[in-house]
N, C-alpha and C. Protein backbone atom coordinates (compact mmCIF):
# COMPACT_ATOMS: atom_id res chain seq x y z
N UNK A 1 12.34 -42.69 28.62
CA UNK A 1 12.04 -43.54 27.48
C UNK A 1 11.24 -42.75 26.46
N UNK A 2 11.65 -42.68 25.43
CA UNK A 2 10.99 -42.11 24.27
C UNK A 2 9.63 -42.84 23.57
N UNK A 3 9.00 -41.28 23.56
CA UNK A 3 7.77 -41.96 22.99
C UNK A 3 7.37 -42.76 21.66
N UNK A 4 6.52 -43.22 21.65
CA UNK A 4 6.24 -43.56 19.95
C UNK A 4 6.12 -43.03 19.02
N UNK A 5 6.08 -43.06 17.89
CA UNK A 5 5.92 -41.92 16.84
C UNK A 5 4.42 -41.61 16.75
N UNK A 6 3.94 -41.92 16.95
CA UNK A 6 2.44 -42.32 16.53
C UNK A 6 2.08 -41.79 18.27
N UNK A 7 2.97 -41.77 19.22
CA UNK A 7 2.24 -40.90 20.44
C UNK A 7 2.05 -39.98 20.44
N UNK A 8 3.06 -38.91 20.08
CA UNK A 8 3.65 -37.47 19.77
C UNK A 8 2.59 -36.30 19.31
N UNK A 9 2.75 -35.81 20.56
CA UNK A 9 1.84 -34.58 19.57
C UNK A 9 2.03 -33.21 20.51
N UNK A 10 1.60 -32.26 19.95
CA UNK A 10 1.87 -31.07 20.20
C UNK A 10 0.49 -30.11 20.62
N UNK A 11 0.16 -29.73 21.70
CA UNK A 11 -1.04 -29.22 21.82
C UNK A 11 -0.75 -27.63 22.59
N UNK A 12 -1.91 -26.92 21.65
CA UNK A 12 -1.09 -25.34 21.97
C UNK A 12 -2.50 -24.74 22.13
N UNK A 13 -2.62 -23.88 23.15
CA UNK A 13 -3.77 -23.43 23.80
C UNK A 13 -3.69 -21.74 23.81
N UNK A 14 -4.90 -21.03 23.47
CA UNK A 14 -4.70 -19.48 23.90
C UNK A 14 -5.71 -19.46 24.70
N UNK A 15 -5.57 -19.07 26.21
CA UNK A 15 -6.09 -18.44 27.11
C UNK A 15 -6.65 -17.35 27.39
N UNK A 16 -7.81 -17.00 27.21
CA UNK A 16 -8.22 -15.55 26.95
C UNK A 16 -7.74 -14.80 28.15
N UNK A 17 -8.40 -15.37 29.07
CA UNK A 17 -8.49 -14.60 30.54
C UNK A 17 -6.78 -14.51 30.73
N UNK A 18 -5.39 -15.15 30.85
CA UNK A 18 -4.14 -15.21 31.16
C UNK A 18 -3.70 -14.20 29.95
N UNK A 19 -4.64 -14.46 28.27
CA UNK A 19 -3.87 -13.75 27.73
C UNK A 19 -2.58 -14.28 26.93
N UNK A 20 -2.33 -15.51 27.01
CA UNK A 20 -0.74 -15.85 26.46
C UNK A 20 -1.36 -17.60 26.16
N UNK A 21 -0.16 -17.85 25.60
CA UNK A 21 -0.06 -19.41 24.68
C UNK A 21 0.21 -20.31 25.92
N UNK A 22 -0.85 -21.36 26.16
CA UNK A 22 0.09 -22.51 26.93
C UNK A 22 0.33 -23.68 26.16
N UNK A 23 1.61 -24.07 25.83
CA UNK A 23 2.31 -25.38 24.80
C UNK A 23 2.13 -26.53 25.77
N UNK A 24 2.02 -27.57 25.62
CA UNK A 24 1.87 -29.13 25.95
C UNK A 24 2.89 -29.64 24.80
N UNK A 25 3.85 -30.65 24.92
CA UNK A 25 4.36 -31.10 23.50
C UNK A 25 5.19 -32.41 24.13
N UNK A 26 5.01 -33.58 23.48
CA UNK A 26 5.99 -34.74 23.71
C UNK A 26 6.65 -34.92 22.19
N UNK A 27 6.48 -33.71 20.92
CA UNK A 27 7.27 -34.22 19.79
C UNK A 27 8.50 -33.37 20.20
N UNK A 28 9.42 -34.20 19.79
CA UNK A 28 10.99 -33.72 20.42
C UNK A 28 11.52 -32.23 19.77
N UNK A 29 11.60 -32.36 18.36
CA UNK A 29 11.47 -31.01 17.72
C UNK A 29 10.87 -30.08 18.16
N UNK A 30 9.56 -30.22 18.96
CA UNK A 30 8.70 -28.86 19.37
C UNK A 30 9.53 -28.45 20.72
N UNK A 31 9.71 -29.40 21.49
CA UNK A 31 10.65 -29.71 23.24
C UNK A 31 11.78 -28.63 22.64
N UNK A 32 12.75 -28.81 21.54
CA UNK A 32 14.20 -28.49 21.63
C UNK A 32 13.77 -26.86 21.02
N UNK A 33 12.05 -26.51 20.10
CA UNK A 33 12.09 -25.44 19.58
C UNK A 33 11.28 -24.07 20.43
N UNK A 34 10.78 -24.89 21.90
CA UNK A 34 9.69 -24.27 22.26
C UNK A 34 10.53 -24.05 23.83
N UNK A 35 11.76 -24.45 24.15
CA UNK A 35 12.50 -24.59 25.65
C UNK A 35 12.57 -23.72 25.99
N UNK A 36 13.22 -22.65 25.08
CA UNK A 36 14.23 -21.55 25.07
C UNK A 36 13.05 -19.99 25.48
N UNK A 37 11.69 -20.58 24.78
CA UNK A 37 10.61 -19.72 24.35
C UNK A 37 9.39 -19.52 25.95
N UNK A 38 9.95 -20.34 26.95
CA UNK A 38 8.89 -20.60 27.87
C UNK A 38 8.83 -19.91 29.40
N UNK A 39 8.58 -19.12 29.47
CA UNK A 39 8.09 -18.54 30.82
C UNK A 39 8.20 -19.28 32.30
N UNK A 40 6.99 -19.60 32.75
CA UNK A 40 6.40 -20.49 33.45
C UNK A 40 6.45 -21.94 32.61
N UNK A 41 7.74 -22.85 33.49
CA UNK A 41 7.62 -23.94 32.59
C UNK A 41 6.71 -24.94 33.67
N UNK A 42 5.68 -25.62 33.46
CA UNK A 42 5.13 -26.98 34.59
C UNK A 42 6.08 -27.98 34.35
N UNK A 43 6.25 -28.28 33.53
CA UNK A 43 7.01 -29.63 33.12
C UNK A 43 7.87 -29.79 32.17
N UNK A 44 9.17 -29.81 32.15
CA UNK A 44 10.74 -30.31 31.54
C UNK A 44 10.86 -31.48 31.67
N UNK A 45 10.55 -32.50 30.99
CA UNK A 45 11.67 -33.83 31.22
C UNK A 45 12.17 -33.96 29.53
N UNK A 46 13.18 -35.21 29.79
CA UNK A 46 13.74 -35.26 28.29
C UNK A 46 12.41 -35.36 27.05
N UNK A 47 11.25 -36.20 27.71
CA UNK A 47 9.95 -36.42 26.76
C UNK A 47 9.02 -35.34 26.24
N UNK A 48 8.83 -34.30 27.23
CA UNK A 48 7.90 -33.82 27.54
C UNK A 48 7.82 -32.09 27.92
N UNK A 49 6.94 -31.33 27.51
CA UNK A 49 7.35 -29.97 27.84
C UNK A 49 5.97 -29.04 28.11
N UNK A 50 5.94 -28.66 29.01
CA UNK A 50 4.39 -27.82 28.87
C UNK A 50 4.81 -26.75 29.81
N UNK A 51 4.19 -26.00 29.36
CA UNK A 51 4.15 -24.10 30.33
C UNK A 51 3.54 -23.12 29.21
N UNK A 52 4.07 -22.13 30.25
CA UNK A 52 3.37 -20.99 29.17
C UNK A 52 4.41 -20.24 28.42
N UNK A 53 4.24 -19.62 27.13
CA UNK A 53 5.08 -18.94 26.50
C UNK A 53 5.15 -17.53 27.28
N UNK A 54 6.81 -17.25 27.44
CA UNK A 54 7.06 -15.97 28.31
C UNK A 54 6.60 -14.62 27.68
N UNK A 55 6.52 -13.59 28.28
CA UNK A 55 5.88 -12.61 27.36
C UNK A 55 6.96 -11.89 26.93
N UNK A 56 8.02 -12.33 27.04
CA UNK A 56 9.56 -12.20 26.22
C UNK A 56 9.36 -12.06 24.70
N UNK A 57 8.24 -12.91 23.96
CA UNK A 57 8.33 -13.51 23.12
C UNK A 57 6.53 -12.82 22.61
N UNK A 58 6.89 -12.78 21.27
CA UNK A 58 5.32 -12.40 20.90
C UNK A 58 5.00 -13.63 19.85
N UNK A 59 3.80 -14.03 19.94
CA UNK A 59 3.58 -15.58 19.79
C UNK A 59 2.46 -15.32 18.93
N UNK A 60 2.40 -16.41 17.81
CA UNK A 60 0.78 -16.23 16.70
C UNK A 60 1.16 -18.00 16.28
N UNK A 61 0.54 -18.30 16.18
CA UNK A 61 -0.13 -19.61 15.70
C UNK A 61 -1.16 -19.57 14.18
N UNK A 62 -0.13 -20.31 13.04
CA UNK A 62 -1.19 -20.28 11.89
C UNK A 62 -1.02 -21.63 11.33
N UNK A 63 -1.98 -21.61 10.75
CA UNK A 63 -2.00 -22.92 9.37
C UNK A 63 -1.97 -22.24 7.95
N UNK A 64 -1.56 -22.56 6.77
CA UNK A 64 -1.76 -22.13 6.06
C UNK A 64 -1.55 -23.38 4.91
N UNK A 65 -2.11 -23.05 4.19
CA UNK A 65 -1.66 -23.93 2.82
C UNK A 65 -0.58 -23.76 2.26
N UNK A 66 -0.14 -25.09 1.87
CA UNK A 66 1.80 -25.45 1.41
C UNK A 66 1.62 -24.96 -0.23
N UNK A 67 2.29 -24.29 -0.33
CA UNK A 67 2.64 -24.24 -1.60
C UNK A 67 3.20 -24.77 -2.03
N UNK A 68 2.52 -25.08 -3.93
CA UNK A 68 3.16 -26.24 -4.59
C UNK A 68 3.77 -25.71 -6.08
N UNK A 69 4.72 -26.32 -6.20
CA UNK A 69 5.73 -25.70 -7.24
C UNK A 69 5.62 -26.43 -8.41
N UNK A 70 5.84 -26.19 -9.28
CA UNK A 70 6.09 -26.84 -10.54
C UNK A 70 7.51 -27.32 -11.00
N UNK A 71 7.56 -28.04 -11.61
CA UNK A 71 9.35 -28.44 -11.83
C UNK A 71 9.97 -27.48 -12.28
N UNK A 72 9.21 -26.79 -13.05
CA UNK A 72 9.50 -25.21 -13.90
C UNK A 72 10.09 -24.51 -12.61
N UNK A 73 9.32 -23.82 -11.53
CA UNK A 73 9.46 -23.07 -10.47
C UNK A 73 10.81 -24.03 -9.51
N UNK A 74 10.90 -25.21 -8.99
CA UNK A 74 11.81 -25.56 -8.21
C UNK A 74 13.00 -25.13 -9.33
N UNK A 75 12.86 -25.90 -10.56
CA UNK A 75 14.29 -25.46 -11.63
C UNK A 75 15.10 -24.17 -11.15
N UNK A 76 14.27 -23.43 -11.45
CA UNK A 76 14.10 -21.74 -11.50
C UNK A 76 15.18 -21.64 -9.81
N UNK A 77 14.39 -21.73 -8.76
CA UNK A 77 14.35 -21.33 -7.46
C UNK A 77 15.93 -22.52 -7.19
N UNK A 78 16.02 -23.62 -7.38
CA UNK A 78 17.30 -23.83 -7.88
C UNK A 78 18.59 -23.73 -8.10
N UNK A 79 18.40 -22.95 -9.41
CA UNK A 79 19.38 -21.87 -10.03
C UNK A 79 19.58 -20.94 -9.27
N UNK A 80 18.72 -19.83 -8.48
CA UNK A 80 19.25 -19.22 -7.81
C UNK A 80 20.19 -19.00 -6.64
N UNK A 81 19.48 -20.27 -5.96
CA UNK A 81 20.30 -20.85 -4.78
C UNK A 81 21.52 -21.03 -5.12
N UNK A 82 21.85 -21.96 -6.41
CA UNK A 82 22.94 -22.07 -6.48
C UNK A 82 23.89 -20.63 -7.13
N UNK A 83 23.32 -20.14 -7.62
CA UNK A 83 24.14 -18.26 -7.99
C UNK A 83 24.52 -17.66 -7.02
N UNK A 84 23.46 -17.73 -5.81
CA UNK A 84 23.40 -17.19 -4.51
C UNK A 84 25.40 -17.79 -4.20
N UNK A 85 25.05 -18.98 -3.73
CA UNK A 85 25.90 -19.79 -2.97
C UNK A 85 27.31 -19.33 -4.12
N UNK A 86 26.92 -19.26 -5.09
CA UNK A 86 28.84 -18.67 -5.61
C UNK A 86 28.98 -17.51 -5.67
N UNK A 87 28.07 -16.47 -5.38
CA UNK A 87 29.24 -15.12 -5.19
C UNK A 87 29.19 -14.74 -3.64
C-alpha cells in the first residue's frame, strides 16, 4: 500500500567510520532512482528502500540554489532548444 504524500521522505546519511552514503527513502522516484545505485540493500519492498550506496558508484550530496530566469532568458534558452531540435 502506498504511502501518503505528505509521508514520503528521503533520508540520506554519511557515515564517517563505514565511509559511504546510507539512503532510507519511501518517495517512489528516489526507490526507482537509488535501486540500481545500492550495494548492501536492508530493505526492497515496492514502498520502501534503504542500504548503502555500492562503492561502484561515487556519491556527493548537495543543495544548491535554483536558478531563476527571466522571461528574457527562458525566451532566449527556448529558441535554442528549438534550433537544437531541427538540425
Amino acid at each position: 500500500m502506498a504511502l501518503a504524500r505528505n509521508e514520503q521522505e528521503t533520508i540520506v546519511i554519511f557515515d564517517v567510520e563505514v565511509g559511504n552514503w546510507h539512503i532510507d527513502t519511501t518517495y517512489p522516484p528516489h526507490i526507482r532512482k537509488y535501486a540500481e545505485q545500492m550495494g548492501e540493500i536492508e530493505e526492497q519492498t515496492e514502498d520502501r528502500l534503504s542500504g548503502w550506496v555500492s562503492d561502484d558508484y561515487s556519491s556527493s550530496f548537495m543543495v544548491k540554489k535554483r536558478r531563476k530566469l527571466s522571461e528574457e532568458e527562458k525566451k532566449k534558452l527556448a529558441d535554442r532548444l528549438k534550433e537544437a531540435r531541427l538540425s
